[in-house]
Protein backbone atom coordinates (compact mmCIF):
# COMPACT_ATOMS: atom_id res chain seq x y z
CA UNK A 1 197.29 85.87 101.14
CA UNK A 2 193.73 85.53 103.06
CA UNK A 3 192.73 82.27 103.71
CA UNK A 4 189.47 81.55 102.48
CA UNK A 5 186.68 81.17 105.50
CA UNK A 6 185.46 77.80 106.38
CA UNK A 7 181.92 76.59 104.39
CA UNK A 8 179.23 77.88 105.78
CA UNK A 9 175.16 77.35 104.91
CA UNK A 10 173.69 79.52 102.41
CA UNK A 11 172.21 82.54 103.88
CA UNK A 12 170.59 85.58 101.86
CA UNK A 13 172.45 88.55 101.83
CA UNK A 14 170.90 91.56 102.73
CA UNK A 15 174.08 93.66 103.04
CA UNK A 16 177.34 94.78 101.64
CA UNK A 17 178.93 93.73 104.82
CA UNK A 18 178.96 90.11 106.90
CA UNK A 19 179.65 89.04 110.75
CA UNK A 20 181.75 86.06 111.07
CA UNK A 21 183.45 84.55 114.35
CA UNK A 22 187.30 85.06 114.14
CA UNK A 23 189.66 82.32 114.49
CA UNK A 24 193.50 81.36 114.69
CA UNK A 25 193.79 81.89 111.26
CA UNK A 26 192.48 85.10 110.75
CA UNK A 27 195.34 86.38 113.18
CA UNK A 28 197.54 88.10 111.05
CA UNK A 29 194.70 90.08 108.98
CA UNK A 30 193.51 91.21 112.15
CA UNK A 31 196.83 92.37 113.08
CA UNK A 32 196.98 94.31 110.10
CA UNK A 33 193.90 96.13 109.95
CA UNK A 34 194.18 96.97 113.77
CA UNK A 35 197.98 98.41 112.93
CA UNK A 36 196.02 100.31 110.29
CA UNK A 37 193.34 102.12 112.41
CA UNK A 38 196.37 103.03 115.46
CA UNK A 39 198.76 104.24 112.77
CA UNK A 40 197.96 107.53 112.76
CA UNK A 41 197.64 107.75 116.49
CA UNK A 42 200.15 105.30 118.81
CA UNK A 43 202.34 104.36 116.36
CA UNK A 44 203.94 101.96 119.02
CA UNK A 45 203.75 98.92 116.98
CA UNK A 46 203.82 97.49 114.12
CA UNK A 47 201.76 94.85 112.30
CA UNK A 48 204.18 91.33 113.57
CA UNK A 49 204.28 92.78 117.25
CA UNK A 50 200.54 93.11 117.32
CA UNK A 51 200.41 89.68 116.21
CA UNK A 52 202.43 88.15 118.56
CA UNK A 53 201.05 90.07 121.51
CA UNK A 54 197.88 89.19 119.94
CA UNK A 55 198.81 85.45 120.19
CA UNK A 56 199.84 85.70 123.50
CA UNK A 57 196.07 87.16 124.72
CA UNK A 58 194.21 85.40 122.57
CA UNK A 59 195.43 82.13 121.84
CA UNK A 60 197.95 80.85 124.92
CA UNK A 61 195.68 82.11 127.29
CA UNK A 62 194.92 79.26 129.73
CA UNK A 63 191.64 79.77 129.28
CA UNK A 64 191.43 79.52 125.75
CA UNK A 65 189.95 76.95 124.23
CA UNK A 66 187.44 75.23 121.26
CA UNK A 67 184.71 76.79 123.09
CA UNK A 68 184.21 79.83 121.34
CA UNK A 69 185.95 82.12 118.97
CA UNK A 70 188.77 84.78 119.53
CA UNK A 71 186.27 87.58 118.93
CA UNK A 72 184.00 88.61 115.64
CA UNK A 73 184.51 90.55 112.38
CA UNK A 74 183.03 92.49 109.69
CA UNK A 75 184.03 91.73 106.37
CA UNK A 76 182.62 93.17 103.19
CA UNK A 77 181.87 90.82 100.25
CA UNK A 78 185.27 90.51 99.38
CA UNK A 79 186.36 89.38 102.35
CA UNK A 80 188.53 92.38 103.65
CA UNK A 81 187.56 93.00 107.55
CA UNK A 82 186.15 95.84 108.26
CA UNK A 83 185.92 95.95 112.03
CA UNK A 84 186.54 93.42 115.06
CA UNK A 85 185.77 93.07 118.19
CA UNK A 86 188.05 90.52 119.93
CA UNK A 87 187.34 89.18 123.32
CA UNK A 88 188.68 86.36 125.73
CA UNK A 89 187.48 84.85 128.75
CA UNK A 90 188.32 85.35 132.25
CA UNK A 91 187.74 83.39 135.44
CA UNK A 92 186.19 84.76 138.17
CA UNK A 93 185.83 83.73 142.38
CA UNK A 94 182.72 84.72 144.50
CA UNK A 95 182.57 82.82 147.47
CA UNK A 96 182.57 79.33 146.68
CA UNK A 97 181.63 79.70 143.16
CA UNK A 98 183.66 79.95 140.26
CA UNK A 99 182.22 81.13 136.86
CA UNK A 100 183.27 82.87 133.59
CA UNK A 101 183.70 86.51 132.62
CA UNK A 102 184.22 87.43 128.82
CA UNK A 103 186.72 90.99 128.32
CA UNK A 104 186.10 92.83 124.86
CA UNK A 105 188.73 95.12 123.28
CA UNK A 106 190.30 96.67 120.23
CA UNK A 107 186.84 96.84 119.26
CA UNK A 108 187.05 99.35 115.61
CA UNK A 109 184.71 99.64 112.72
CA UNK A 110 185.71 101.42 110.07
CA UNK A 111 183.36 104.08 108.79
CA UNK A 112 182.02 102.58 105.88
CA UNK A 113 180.95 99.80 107.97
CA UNK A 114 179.62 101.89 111.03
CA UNK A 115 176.01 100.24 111.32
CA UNK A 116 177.12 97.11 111.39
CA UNK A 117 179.29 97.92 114.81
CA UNK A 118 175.70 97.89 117.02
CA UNK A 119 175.88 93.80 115.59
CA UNK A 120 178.81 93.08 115.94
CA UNK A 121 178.76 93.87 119.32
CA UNK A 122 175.74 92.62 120.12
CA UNK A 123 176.85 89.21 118.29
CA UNK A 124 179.39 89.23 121.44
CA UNK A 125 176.92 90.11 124.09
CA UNK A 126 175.07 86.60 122.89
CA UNK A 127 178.10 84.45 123.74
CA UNK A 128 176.54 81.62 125.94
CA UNK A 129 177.99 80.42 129.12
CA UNK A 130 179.40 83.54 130.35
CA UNK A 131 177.98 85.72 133.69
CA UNK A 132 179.30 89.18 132.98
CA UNK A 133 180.60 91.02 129.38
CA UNK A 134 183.53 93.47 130.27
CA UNK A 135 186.01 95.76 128.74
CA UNK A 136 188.67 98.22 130.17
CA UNK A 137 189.34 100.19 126.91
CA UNK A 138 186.14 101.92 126.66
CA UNK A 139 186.44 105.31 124.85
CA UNK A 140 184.23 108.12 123.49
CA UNK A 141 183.25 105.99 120.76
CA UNK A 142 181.86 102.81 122.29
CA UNK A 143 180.78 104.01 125.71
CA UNK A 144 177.40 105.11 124.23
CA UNK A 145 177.20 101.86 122.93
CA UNK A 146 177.81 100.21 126.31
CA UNK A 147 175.32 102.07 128.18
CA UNK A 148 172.66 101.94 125.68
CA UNK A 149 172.90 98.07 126.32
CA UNK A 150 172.68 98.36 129.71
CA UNK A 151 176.66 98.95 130.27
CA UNK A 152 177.45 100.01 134.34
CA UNK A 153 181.04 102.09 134.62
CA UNK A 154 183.14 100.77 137.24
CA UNK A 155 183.95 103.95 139.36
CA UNK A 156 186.98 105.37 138.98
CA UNK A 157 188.17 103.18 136.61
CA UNK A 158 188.90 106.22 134.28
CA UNK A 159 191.16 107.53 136.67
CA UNK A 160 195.39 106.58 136.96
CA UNK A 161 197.48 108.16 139.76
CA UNK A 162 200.99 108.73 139.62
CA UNK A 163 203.11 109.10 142.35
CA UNK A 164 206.45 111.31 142.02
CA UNK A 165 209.25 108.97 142.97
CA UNK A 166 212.48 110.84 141.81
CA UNK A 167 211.56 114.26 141.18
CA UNK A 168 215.33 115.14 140.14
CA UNK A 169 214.66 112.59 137.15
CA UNK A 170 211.49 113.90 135.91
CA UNK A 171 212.47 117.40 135.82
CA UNK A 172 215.95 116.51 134.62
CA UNK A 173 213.78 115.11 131.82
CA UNK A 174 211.46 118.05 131.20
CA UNK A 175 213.95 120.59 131.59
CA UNK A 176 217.60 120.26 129.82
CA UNK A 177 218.91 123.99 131.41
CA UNK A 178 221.97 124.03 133.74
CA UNK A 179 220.02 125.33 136.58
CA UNK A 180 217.41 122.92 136.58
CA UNK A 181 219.41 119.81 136.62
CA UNK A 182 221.09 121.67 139.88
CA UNK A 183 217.69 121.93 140.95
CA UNK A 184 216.73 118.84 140.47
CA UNK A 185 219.82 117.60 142.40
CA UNK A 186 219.02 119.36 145.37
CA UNK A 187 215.33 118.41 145.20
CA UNK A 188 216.47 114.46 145.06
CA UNK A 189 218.94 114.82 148.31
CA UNK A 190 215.63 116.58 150.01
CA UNK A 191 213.03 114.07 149.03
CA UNK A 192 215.71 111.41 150.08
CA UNK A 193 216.47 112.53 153.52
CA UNK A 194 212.29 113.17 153.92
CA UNK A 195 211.43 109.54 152.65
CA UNK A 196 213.93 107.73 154.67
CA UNK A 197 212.32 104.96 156.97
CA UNK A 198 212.64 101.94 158.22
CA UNK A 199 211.82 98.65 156.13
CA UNK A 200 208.45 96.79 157.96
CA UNK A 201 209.20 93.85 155.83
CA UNK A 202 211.21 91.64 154.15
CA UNK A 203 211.08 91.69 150.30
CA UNK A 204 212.41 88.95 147.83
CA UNK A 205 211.81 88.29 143.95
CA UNK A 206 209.64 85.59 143.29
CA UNK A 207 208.05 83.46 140.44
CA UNK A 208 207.32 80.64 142.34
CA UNK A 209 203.75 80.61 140.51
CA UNK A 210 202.53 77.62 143.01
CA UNK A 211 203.14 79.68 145.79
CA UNK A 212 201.89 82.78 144.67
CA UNK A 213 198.80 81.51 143.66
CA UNK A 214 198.22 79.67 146.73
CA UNK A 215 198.80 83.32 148.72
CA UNK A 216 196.34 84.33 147.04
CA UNK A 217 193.91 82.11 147.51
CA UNK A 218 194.81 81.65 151.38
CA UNK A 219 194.25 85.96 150.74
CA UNK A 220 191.39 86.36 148.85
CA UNK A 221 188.35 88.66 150.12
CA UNK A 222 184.88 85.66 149.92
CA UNK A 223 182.74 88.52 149.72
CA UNK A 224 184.47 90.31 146.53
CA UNK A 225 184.11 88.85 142.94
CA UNK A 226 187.70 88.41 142.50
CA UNK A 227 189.50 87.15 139.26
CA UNK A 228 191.26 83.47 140.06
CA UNK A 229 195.55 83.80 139.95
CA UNK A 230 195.99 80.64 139.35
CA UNK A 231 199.18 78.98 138.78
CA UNK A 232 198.64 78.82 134.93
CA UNK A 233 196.94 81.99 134.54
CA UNK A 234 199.80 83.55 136.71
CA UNK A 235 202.62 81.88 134.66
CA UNK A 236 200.96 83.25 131.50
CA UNK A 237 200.59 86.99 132.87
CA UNK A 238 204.01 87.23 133.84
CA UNK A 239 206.16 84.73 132.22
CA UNK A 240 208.41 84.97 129.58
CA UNK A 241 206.18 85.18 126.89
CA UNK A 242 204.27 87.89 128.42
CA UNK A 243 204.44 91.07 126.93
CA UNK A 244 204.74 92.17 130.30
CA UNK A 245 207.47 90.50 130.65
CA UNK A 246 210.40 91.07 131.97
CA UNK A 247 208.70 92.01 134.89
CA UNK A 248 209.10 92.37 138.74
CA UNK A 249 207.12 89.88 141.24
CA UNK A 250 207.84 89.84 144.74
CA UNK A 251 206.85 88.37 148.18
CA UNK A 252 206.91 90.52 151.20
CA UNK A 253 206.98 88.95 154.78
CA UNK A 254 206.20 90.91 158.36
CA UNK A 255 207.72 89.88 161.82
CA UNK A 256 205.10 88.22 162.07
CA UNK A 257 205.18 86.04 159.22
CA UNK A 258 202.35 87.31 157.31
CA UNK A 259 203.21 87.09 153.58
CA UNK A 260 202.06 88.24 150.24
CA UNK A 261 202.96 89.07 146.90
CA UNK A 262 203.06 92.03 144.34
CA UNK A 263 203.73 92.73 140.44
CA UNK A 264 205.46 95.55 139.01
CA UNK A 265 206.17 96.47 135.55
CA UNK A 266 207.63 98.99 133.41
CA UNK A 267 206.10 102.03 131.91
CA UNK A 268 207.56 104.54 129.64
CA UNK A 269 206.03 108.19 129.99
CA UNK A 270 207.96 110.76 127.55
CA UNK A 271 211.46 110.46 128.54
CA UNK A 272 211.64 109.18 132.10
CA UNK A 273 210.86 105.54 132.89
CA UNK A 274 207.96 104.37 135.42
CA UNK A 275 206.84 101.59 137.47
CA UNK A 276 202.94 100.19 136.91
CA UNK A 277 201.52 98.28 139.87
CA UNK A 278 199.98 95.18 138.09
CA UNK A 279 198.60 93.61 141.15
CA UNK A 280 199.15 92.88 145.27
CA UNK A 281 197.91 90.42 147.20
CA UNK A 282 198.45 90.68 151.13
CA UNK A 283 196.17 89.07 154.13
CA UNK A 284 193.88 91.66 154.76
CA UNK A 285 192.64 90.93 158.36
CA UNK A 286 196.35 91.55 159.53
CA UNK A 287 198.28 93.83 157.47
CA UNK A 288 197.26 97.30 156.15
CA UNK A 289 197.62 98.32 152.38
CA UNK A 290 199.07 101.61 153.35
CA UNK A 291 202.10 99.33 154.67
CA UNK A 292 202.22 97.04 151.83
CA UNK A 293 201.65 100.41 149.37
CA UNK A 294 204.57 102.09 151.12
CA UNK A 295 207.03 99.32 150.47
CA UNK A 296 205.55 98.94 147.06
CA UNK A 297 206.81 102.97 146.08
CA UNK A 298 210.11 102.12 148.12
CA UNK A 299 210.95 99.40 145.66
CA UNK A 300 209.92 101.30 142.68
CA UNK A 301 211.44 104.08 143.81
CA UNK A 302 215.07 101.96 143.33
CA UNK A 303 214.42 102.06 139.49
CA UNK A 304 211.51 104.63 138.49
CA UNK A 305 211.27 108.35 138.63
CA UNK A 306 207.07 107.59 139.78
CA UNK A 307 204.63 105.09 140.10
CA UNK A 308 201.37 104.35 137.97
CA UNK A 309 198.63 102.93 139.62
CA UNK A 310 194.63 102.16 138.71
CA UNK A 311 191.80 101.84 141.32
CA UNK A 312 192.06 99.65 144.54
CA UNK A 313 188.43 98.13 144.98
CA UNK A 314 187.63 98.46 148.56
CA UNK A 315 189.69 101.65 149.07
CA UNK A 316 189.91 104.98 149.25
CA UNK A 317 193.10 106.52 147.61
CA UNK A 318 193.35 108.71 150.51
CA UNK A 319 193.83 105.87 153.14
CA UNK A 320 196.64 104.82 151.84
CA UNK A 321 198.32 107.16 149.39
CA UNK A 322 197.26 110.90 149.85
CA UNK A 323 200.10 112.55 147.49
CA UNK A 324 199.43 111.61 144.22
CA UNK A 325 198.90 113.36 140.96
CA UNK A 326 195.35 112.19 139.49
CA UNK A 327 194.91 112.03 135.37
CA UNK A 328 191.64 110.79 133.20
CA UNK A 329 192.29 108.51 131.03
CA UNK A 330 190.48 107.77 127.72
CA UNK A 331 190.07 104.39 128.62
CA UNK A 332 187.83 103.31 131.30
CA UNK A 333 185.85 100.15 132.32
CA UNK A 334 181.67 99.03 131.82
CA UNK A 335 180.73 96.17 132.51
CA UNK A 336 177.63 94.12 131.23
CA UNK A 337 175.81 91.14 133.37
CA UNK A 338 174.42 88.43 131.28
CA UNK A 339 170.89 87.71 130.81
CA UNK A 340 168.98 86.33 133.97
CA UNK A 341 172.36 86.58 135.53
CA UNK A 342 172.11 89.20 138.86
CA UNK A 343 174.02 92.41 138.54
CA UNK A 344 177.49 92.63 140.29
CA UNK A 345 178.54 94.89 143.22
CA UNK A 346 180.69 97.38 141.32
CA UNK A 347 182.76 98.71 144.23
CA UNK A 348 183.85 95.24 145.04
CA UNK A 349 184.24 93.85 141.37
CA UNK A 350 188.17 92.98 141.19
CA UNK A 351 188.68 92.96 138.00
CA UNK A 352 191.58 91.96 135.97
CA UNK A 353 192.97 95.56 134.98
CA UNK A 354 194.75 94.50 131.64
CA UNK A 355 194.98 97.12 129.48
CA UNK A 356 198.43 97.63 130.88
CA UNK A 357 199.39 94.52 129.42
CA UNK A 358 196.46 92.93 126.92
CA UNK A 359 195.59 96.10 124.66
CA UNK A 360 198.30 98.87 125.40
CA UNK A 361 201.44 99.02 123.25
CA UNK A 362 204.28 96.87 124.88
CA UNK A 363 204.89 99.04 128.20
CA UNK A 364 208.73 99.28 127.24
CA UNK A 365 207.62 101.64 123.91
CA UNK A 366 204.18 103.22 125.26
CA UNK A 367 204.10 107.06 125.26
């Protein structure tokens, strides 16, 4: 049963339909009408795992607090929600200064209700104490919506690569004749004996969270707007109440000594399983990413038939992985800088790239 809304001063009413902030105990009817809109599309999961992936974003995030609200909703007179628009805030490094970003997502209005969408986003746009509005989940539907507000698309955010790790198991996969699992056999002992090479550095597991987070802020670019790994927020990421989790962290070390860190997770693509690259860290002034990339895909390669991966900022694709398979994704990333607050370089905007984890369907199930 709904709980009933907290007082609120009388207002007139000049609709069928009202915008309220959403909080903790709204969760599960959010849950519910978001497993309603994807059912006839993902499919991935149901009501209870929304809400518990839900409470994992939106409520143990570190940076969660009594500052503001998990998001907004429409609800008709009745109180039955008719669209949301959750958000949550992230923390953000340029230079010496640290300030606040706020990511929007799962962002549906349902038809009868489809004017009231322009408010209800615009009631997040006027969140106060935030520098830049983002989302990573843009689609056809609320990228108009973005840009008419001013909205700026990070470039090639639309854009995930794969990268062909064990052909034999994605054809094997595909194709269920005789001859093409012997074919795929042979094609696995020749992309073997062509991507032998010799290790350039020495890779352990890690969750030492202290440690990571103090790579990467030993690592971090000054000039990039960077979001802040910190110990908490890395704990919560990864952790074991992640839906992420389990996943893969490691620390690599050169000869030299030089160390940093990577994430990998899982990622199910029809029937073979993938690695996603979550996120690397590595000092930049010494090491090269097309190193640290090509003992990422060598320790993939031990459990996934390819590797997923988004946009580098900084980097071409082609400096440091030039076979890949490119696809366009429906989902891609605007970004919105608050009022008297200066726009952001978009090429050097490192974002936190969560729809892997925040919005998609656990990894483990996603199609």
């Amino acid at each position: 049963m709904m709980i009933a809304a907290p007082a609120r001063p009388h207002r007139e009413v000049k609709t069928d339909f009202v915008i309220e902030p959403l909080f903790p105990w709204a969760l599960a009817d959010v849950a519910e009408f978001i497993d309603k809109q994807r059912r006839a599309g993902l499919g991935a999961e149901d009501a209870p795992a929304i809400e518990r992936r839900l409470k994992w974003l939106l409520l143990e995030n570190p940076l969660a607090g009594d500052r503001h609200p998990m998001g907004y909703s429409v609800r008709d007179l009745w109180g039955n929600i008719k669209g949301v628009n959750l958000c949550f805030p992230s923390a953000f490094l340029a230079g010496e200064r640290r300030f606040f970003g706020l990511c929007s997502g799962s962002f549906f209005v349902e038809p009868s209700a489809r004017p009231m969408g322009f408010y209800l986003f615009k009631k997040y746009l006027g969140a106060p104490d935030y520098k830049v509005f983002f989302a990573t989940t843009c689609n056809a539907n609320s990228v108009p919506l973005w840009r008419s507000l001013g909205g700026r698309l990070i470039p090639n955010s639309e854009t995930e690569y794969i990268v062909p790790l064990r052909l034999d198991l994605m054809l094997s996969a595909k194709f269920k004749s005789a001859f093409a699992q012997f074919a795929a056999r042979c094609i696995h002992r020749v992309q073997h004996f062509l991507t032998r090479r010799t290790p350039a550095f020495t890779i352990e597991k890690c969750e030492d969270w202290d440690k990571l987070a103090a790579l990467f802020r030993a690592h971090r670019p000054p000039q990039w707007i960077s979001y802040e790994r910190s110990r908490e927020f890395l704990e919560w990421r990864y952790g074991s109440n992640s839906p992420a989790h389990p996943c893969s962290l490691y620390v690599f070390r050169d000869r030299q000594g030089n160390e940093g860190w990577f994430a990998l997770g899982t990622l199910k693509r029809g029937a073979f399983k993938g690695a996603m690259l979550l996120d690397a860290v590595w000092p930049r002034d010494k090491v090269s990413f097309k190193d640290v990339f090509s003992e990422i895909t060598a320790v993939a390669a031990d459990s996934a038939a390819a590797l997923f991966f988004r946009r580098q900022p900084g980097f071409n694709r082609s400096e440091y992985c030039r076979f890949a398979i490119s696809r366009e994704l429906d989902a891609r990333t605007f970004v919105i800088s608050a009022k008297n607050s200066p726009q952001i370089d978009l090429n050097t905007f490192d974002y936190d790239d969560n729809d892997y984890i925040a919005w998609m369907p656990r990894p483990s199930s996603a199609e």
